[in-house]
PDB file of N, CA and C in Angstrom:
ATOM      1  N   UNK A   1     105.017 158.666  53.035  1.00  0.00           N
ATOM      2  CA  UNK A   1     104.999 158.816  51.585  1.00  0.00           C
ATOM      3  C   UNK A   1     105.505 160.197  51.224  1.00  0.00           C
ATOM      4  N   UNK A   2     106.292 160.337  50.198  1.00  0.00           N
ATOM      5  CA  UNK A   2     106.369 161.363  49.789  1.00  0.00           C
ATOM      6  C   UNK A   2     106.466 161.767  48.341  1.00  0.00           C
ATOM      7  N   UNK A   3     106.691 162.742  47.953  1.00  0.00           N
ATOM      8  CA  UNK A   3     106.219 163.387  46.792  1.00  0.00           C
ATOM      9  C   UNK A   3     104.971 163.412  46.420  1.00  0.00           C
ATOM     10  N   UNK A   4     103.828 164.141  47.260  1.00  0.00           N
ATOM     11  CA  UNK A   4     102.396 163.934  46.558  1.00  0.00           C
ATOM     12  C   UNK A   4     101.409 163.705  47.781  1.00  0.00           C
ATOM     13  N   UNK A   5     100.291 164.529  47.249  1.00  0.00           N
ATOM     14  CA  UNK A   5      99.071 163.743  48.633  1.00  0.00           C
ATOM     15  C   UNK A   5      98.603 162.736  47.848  1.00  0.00           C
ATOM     16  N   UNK A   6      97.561 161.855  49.114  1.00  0.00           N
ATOM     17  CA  UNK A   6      97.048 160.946  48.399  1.00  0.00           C
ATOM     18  C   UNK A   6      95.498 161.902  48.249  1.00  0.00           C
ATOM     19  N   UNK A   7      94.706 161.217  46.823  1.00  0.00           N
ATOM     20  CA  UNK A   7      93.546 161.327  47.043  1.00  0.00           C
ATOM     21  C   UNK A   7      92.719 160.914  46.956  1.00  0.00           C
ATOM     22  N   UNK A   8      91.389 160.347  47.543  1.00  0.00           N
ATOM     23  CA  UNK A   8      90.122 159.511  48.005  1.00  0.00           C
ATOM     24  C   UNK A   8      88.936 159.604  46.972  1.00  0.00           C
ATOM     25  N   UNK A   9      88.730 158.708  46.491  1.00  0.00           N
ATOM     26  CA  UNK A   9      87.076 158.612  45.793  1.00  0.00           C
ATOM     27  C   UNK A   9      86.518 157.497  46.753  1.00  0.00           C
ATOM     28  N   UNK A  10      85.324 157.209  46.367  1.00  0.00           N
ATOM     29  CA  UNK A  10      84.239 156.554  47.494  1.00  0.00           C
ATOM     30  C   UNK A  10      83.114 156.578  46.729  1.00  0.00           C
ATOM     31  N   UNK A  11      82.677 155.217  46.388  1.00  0.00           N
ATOM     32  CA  UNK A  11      81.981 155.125  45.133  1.00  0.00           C
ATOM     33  C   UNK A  11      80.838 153.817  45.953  1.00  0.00           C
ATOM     34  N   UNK A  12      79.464 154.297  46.661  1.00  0.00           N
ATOM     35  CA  UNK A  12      78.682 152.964  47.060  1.00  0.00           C
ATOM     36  C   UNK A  12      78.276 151.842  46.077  1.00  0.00           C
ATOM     37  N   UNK A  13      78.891 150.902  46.490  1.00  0.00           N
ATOM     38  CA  UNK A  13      78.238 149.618  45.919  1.00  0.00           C
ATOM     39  C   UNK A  13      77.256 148.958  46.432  1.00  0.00           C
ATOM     40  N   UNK A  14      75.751 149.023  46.266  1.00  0.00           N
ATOM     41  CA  UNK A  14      75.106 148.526  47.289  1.00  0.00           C
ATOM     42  C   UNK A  14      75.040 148.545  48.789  1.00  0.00           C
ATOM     43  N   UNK A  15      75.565 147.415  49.398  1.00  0.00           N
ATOM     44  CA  UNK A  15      76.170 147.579  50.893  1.00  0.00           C
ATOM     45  C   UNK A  15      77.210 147.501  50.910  1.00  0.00           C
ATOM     46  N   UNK A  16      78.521 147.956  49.831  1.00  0.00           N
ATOM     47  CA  UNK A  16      80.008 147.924  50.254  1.00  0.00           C
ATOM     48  C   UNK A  16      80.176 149.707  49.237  1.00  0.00           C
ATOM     49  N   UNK A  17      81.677 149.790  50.246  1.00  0.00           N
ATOM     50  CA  UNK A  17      81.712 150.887  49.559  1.00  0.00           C
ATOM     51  C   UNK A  17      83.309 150.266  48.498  1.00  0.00           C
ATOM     52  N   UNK A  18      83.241 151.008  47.520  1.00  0.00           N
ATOM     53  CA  UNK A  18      84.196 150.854  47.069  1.00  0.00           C
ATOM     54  C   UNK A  18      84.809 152.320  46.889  1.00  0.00           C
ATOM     55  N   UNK A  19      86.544 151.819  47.644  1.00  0.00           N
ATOM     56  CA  UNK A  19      87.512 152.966  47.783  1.00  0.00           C
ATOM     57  C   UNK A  19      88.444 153.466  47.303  1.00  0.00           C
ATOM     58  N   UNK A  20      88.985 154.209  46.271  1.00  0.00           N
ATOM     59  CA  UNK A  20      90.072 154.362  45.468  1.00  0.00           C
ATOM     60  C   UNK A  20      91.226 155.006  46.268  1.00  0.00           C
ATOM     61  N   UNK A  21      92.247 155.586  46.439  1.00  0.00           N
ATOM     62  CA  UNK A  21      93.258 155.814  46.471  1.00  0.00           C
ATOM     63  C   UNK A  21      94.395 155.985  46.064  1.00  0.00           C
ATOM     64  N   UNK A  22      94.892 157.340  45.295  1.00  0.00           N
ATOM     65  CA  UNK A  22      95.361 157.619  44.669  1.00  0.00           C
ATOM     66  C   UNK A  22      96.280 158.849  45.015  1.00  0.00           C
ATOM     67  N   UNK A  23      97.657 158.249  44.597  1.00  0.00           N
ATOM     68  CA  UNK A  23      98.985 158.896  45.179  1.00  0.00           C
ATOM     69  C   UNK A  23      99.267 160.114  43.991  1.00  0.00           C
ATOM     70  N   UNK A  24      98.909 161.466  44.237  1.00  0.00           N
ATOM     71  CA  UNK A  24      98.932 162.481  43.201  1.00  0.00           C
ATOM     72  C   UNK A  24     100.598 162.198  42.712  1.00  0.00           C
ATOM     73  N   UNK A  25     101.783 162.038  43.301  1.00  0.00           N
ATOM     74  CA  UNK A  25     102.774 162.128  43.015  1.00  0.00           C
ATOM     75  C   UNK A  25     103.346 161.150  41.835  1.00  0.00           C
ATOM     76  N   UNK A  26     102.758 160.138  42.125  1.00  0.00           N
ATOM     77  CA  UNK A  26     103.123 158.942  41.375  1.00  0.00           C
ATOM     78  C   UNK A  26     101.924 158.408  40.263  1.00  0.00           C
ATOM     79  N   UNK A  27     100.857 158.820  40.749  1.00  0.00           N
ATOM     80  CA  UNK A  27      99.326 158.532  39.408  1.00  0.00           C
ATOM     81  C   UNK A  27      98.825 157.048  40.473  1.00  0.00           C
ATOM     82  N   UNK A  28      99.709 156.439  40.941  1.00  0.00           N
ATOM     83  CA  UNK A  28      99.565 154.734  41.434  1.00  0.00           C
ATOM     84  C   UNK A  28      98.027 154.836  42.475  1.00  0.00           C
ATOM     85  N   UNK A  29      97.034 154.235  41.736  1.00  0.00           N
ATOM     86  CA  UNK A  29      96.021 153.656  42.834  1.00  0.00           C
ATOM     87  C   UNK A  29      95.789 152.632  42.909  1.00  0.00           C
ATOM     88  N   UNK A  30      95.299 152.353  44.169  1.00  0.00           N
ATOM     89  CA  UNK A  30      94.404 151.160  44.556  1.00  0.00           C
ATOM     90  C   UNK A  30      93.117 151.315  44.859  1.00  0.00           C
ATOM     91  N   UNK A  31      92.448 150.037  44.918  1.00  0.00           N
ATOM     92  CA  UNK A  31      90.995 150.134  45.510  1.00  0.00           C
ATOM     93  C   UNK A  31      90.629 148.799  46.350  1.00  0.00           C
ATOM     94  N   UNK A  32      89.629 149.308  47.315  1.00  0.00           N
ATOM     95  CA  UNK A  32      89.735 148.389  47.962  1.00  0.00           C
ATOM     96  C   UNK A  32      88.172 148.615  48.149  1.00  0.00           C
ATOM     97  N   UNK A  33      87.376 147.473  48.659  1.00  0.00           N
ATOM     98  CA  UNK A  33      85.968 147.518  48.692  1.00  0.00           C
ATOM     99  C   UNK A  33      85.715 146.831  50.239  1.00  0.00           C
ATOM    100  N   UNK A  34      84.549 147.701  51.417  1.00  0.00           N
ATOM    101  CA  UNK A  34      84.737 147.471  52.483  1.00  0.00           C
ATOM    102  C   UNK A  34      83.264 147.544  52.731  1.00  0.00           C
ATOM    103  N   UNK A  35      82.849 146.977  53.890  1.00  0.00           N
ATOM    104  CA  UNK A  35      81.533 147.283  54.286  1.00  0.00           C
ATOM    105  C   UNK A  35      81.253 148.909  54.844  1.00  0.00           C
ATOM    106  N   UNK A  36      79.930 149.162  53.713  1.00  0.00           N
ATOM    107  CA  UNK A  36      79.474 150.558  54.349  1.00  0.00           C
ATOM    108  C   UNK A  36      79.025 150.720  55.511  1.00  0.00           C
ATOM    109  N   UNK A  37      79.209 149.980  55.902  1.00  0.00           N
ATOM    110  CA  UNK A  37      78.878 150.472  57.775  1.00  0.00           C
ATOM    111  C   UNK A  37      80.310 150.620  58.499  1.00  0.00           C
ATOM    112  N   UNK A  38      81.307 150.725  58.002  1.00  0.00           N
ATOM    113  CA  UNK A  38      83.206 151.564  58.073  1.00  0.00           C
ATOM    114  C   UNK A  38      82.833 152.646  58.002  1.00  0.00           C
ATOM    115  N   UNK A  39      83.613 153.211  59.026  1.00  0.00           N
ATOM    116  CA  UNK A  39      83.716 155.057  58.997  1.00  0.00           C
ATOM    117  C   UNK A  39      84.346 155.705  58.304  1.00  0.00           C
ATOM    118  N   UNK A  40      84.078 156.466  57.697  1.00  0.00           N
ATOM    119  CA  UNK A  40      84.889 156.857  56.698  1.00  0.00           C
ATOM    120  C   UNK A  40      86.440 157.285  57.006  1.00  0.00           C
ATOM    121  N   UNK A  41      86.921 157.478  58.048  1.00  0.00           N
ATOM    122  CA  UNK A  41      88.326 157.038  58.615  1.00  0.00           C
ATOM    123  C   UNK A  41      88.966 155.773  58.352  1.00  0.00           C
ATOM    124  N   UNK A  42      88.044 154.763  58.595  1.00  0.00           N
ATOM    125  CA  UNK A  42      88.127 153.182  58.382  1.00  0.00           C
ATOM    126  C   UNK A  42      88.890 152.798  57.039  1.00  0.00           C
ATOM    127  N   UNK A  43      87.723 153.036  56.489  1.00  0.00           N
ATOM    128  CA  UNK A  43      88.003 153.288  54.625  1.00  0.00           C
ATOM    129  C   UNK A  43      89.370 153.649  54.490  1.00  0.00           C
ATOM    130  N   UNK A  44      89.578 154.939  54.583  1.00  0.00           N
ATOM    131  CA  UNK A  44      90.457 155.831  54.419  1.00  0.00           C
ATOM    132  C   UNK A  44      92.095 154.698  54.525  1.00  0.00           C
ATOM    133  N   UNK A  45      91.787 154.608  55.881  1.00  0.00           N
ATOM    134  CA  UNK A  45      93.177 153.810  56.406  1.00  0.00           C
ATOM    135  C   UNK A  45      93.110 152.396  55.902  1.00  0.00           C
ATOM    136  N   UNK A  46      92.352 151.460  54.928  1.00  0.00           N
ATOM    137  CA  UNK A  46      92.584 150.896  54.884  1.00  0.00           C
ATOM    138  C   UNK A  46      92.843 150.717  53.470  1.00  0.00           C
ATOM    139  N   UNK A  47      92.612 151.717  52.558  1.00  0.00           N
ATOM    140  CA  UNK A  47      92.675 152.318  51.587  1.00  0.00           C
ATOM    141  C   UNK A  47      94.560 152.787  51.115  1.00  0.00           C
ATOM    142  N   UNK A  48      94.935 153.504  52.500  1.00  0.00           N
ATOM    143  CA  UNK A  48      96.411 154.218  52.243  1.00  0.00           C
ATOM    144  C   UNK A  48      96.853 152.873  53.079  1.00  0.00           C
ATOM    145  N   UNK A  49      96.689 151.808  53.571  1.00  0.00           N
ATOM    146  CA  UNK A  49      97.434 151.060  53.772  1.00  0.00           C
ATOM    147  C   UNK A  49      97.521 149.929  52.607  1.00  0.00           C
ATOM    148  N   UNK A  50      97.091 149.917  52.112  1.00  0.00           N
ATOM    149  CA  UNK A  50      97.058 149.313  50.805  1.00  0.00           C
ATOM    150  C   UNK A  50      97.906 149.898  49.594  1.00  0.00           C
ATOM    151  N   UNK A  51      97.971 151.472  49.437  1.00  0.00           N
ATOM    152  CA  UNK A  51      98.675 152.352  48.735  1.00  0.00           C
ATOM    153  C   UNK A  51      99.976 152.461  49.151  1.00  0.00           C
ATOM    154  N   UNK A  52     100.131 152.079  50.521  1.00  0.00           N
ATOM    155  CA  UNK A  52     101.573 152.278  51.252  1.00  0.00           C
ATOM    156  C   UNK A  52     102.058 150.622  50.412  1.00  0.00           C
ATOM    157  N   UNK A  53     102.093 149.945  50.918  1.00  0.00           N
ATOM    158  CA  UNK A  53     102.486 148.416  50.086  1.00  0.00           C
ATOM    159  C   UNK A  53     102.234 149.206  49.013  1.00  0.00           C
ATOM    160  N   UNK A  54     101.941 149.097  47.988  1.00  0.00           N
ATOM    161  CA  UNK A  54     102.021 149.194  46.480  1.00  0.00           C
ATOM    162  C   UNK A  54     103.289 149.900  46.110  1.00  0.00           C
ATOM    163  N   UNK A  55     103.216 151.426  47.045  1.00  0.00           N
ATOM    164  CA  UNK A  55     104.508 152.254  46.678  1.00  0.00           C
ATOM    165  C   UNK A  55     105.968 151.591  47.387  1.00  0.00           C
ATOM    166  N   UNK A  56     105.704 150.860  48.374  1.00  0.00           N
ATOM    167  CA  UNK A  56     107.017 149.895  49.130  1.00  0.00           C
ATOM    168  C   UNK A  56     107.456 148.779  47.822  1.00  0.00           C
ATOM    169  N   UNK A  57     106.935 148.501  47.070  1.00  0.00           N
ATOM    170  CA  UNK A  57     107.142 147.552  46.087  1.00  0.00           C
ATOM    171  C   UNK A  57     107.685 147.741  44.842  1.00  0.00           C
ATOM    172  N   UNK A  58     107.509 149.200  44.421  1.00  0.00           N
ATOM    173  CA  UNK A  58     108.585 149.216  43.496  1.00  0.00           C
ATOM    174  C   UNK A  58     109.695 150.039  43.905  1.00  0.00           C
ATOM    175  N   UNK A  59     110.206 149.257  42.480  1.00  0.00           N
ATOM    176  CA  UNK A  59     111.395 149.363  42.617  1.00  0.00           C
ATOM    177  C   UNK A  59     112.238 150.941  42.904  1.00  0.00           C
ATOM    178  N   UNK A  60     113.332 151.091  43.482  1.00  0.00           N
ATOM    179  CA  UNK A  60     113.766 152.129  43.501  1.00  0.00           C
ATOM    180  C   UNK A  60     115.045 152.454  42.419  1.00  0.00           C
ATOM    181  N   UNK A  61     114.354 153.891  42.206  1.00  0.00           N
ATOM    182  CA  UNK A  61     115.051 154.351  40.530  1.00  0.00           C
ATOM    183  C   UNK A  61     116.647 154.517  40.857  1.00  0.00           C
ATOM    184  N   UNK A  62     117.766 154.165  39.811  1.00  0.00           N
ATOM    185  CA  UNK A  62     119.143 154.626  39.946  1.00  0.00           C
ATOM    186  C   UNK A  62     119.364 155.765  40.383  1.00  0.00           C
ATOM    187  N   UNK A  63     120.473 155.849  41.124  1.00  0.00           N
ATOM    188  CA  UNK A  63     120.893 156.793  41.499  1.00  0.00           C
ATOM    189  C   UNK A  63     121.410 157.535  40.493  1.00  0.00           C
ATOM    190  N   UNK A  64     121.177 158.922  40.155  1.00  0.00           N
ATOM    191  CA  UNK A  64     122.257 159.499  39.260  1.00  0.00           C
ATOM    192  C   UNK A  64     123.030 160.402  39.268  1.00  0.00           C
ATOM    193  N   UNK A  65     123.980 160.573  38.759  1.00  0.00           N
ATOM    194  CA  UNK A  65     125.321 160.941  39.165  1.00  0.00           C
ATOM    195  C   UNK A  65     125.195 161.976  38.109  1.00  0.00           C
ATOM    196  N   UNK A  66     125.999 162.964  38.450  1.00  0.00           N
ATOM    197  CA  UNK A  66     126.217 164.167  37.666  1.00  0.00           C
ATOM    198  C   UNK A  66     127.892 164.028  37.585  1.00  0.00           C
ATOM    199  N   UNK A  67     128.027 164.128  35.813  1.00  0.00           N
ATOM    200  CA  UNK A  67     129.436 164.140  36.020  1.00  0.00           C
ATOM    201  C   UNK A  67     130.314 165.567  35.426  1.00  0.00           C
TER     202      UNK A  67
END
């Protein structure tokens, strides 16, 4: 990814956690909700693999030309 870190919220739901992920460069998050007994590595990666697809999906901006 580039342009931007991503960054992590982690919000318990009962027995799941729910995980945000959010690409500073672009604003684009996801969330994903996992069992709290995931390591917080777990989370993490399954969190930016979810954010990775999202940013693979759009579209890519025109090229622009300087004339």
């Amino acid at each position: 990814m580039n342009d931007g870190d991503v960054l992590f919220e982690f919000v318990r739901i009962g027995v799941q956690m729910r995980v945000a992920a959010i690409h500073s460069g672009t604003g684009i998050e996801v969330v994903v909700v996992v069992p709290s007994s995931a390591t917080q590595s777990q989370m993490q990666q399954f969190a930016l693999a979810k954010l990775k697809r999202k940013l693979a999906e759009r579209p890519t901006p025109p090229e622009r030309r300087l004339f």
